[in-house]
C-alpha atoms as a PDB file:
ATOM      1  CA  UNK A   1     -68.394  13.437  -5.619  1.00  0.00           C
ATOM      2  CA  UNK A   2     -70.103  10.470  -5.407  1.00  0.00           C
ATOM      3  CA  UNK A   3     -72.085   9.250  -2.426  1.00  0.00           C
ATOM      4  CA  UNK A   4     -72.643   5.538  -0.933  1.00  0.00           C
ATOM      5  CA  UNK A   5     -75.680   5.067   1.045  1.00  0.00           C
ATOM      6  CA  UNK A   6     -77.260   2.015   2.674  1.00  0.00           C
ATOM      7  CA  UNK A   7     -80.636   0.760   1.752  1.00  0.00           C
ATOM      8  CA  UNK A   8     -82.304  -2.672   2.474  1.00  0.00           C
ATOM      9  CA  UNK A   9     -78.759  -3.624   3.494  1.00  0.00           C
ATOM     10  CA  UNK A  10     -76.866  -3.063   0.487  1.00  0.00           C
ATOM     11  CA  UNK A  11     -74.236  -0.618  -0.557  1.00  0.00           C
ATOM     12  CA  UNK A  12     -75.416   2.047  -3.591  1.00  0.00           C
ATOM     13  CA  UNK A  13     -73.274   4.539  -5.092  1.00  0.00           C
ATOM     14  CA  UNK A  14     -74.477   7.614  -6.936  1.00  0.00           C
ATOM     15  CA  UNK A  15     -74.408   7.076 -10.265  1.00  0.00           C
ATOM     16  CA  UNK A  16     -76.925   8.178 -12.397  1.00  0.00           C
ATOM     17  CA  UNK A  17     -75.776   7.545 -16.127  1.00  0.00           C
ATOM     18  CA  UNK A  18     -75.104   4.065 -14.813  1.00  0.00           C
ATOM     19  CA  UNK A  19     -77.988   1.879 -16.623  1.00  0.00           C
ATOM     20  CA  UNK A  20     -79.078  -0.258 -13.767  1.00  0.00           C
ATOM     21  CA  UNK A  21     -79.512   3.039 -11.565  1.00  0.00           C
ATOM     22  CA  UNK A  22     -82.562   3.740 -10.281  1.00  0.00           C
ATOM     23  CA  UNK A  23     -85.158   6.373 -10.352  1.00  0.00           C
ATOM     24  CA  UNK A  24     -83.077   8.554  -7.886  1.00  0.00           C
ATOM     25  CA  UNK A  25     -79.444   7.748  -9.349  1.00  0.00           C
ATOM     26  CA  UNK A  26     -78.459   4.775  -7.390  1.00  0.00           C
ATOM     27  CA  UNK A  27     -76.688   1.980  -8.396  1.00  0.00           C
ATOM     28  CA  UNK A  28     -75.671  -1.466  -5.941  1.00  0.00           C
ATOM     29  CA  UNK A  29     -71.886  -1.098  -5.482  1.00  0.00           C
ATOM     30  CA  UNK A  30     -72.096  -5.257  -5.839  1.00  0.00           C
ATOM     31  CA  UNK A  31     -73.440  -4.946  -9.582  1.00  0.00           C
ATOM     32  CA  UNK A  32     -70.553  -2.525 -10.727  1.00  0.00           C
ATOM     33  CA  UNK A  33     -67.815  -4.538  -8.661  1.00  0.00           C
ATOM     34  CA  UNK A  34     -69.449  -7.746 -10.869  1.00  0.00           C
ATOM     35  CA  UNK A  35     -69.908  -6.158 -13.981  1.00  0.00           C
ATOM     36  CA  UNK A  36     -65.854  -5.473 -13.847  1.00  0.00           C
ATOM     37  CA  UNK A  37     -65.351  -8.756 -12.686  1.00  0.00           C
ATOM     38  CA  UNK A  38     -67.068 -10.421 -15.718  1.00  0.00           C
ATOM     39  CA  UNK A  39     -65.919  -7.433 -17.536  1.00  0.00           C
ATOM     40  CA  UNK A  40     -69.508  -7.045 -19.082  1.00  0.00           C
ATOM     41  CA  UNK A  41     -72.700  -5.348 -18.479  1.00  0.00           C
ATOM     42  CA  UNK A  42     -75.032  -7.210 -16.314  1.00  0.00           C
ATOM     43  CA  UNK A  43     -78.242  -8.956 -18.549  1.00  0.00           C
ATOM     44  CA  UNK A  44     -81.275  -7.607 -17.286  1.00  0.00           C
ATOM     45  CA  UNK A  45     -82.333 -10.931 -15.824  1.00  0.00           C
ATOM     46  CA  UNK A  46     -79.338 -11.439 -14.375  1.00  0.00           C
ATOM     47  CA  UNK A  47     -78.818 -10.113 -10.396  1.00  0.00           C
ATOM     48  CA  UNK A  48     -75.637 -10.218  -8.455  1.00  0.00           C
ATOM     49  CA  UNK A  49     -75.821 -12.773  -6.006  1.00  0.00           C
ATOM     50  CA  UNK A  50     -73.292 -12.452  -2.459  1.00  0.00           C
ATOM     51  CA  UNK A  51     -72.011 -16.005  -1.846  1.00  0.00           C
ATOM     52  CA  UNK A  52     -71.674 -15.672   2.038  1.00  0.00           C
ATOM     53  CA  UNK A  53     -74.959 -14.173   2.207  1.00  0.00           C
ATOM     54  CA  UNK A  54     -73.853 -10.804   3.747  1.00  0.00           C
ATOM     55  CA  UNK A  55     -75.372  -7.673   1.512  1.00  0.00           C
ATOM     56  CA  UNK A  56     -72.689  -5.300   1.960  1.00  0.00           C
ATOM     57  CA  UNK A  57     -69.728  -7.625   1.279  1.00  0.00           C
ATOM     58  CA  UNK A  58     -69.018  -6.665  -2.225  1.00  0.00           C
ATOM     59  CA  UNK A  59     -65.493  -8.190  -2.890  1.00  0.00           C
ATOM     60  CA  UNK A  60     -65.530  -9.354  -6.288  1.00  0.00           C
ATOM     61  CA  UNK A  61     -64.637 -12.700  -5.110  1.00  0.00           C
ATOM     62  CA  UNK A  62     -67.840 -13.293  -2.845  1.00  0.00           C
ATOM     63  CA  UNK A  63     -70.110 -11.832  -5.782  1.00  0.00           C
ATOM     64  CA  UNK A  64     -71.482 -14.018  -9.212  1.00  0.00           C
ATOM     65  CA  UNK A  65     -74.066 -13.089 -11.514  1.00  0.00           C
ATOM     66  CA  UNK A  66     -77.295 -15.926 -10.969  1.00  0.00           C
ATOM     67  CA  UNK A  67     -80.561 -15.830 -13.680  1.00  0.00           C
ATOM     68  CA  UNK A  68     -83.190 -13.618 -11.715  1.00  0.00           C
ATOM     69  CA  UNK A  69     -85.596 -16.408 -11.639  1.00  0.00           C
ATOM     70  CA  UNK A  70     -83.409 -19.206 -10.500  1.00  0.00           C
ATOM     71  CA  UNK A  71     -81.834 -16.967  -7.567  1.00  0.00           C
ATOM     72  CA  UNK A  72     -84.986 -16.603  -6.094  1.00  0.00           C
ATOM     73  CA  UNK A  73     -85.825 -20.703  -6.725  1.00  0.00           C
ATOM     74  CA  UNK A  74     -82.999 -20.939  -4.694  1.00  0.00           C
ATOM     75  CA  UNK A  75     -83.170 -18.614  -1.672  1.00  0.00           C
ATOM     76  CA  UNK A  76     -86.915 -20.100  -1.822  1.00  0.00           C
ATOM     77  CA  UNK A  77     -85.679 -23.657  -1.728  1.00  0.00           C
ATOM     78  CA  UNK A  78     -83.218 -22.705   1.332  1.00  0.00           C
ATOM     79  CA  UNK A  79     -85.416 -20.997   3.425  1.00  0.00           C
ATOM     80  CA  UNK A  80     -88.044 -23.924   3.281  1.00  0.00           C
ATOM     81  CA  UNK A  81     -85.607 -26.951   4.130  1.00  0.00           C
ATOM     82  CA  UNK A  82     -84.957 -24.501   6.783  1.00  0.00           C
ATOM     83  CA  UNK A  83     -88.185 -24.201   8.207  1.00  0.00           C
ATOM     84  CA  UNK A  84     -89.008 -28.150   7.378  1.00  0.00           C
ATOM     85  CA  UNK A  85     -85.506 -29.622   8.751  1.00  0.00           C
ATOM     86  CA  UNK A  86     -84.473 -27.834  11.584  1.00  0.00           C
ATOM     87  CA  UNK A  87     -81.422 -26.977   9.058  1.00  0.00           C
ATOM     88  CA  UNK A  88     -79.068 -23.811  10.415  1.00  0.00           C
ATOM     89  CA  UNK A  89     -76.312 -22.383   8.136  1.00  0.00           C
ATOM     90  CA  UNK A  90     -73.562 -20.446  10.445  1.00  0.00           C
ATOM     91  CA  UNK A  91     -72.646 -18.505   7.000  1.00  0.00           C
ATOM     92  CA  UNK A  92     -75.546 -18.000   5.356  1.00  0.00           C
ATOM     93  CA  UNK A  93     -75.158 -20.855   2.715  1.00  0.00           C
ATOM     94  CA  UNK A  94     -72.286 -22.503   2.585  1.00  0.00           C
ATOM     95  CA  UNK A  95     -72.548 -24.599   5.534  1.00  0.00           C
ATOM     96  CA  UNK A  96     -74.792 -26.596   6.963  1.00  0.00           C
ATOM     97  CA  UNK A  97     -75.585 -27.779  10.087  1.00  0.00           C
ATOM     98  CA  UNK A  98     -78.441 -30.702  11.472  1.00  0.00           C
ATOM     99  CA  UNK A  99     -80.102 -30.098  14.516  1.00  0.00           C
ATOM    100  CA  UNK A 100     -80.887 -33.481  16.145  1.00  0.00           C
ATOM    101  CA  UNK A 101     -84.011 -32.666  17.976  1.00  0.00           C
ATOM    102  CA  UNK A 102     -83.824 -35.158  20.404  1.00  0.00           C
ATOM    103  CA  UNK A 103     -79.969 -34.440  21.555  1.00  0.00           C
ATOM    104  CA  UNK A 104     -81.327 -30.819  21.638  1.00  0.00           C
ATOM    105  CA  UNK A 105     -84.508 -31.313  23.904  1.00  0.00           C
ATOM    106  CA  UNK A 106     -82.476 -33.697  26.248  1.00  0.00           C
ATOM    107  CA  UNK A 107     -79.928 -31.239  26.732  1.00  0.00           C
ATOM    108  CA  UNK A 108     -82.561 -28.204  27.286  1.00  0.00           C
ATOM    109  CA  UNK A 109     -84.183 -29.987  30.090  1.00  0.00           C
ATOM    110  CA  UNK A 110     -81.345 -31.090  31.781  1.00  0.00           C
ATOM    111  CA  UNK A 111     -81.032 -27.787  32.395  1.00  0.00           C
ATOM    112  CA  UNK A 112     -77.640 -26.694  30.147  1.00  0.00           C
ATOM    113  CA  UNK A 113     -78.570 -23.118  28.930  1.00  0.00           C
ATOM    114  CA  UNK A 114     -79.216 -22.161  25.108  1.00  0.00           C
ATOM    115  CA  UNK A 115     -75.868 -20.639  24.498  1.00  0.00           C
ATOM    116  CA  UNK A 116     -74.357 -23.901  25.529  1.00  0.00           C
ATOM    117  CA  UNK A 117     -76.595 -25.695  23.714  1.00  0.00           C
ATOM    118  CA  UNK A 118     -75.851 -23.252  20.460  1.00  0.00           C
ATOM    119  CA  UNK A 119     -71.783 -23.228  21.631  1.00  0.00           C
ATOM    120  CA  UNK A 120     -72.260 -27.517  21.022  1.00  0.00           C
ATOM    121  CA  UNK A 121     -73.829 -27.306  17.829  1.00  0.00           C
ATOM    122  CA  UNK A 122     -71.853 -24.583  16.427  1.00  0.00           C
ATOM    123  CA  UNK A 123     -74.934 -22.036  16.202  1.00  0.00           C
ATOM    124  CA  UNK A 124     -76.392 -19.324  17.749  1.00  0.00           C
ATOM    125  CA  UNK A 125     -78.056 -19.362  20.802  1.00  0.00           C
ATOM    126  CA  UNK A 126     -80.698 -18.102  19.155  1.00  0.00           C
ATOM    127  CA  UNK A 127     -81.601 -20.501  16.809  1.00  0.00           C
ATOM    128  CA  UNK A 128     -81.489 -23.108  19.301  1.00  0.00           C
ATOM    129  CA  UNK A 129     -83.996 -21.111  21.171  1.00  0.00           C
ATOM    130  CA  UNK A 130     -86.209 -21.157  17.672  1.00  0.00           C
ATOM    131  CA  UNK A 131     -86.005 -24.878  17.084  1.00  0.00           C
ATOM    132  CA  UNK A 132     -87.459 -25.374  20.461  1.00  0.00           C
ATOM    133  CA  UNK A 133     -90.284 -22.765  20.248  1.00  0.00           C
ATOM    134  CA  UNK A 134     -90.555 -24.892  16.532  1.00  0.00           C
ATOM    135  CA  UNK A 135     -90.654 -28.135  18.788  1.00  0.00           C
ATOM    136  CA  UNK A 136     -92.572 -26.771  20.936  1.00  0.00           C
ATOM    137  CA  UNK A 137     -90.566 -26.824  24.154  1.00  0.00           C
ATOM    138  CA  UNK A 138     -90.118 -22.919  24.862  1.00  0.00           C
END
């Protein structure tokens, strides 16, 4: 019987004659449920990329196979306009959301509480608290 374990938040399977498994058998349940989905083997620089961001969500539609090297130019890209724009996606990538910073700051010190604040915007209290340690006004 096979097992599935979790490890750095994805899905493996045991699966040791598989030729993407690793030293101890294991194999990402998202790079089988692609490789049937393209119904080929998966190119060595190719990875299988999770459209709504979420590791362990390996429908076949919410999986496609991205070049190695341009899947991490893109998470890179993401994660910088991020930090530089004050950009929040509520699913990962697929939508985006600007954070005007002075609607935000106005709001915060009239006294309405983050998760209002986040509830507004459509994010998470959270990041709302992060923009304004960013801005400096936490």
């Amino acid at each position: 019987m096979r097992r599935i374990i979790k490890w750095s938040g994805y899905n493996f399977l045991k699966f040791p004659s598989h030729h993407r498994a690793n030293k101890q058998g294991y194999v990402k349940i998202a790079d089988l449920v692609l490789e049937e989905k393209i119904c080929r083997r998966l190119k060595k620089n190719e990875i299988s990329h999770h459209i709504n961001g979420k590791k362990t969500d390996d429908r076949p539609k919410n999986l496609e196979e991205k070049i190695r090297k341009k899947h991490r130019k893109f998470h890179t890209t993401l994660r910088h306009k991020s930090e530089k724009f004050g950009f929040q996606s509520k699913e990962k990538h697929i939508k985006w959301v600007i954070l005007p910073k002075k609607k935000i700051i106005q709001m915060f010190l009239n006294g309405n509480s983050l998760r209002k604040i986040g509830r507004h915007f459509g994010v998470d209290h959270k990041t709302i608290a992060h923009r304004l340690e960013i801005w400096k006004y936490k």
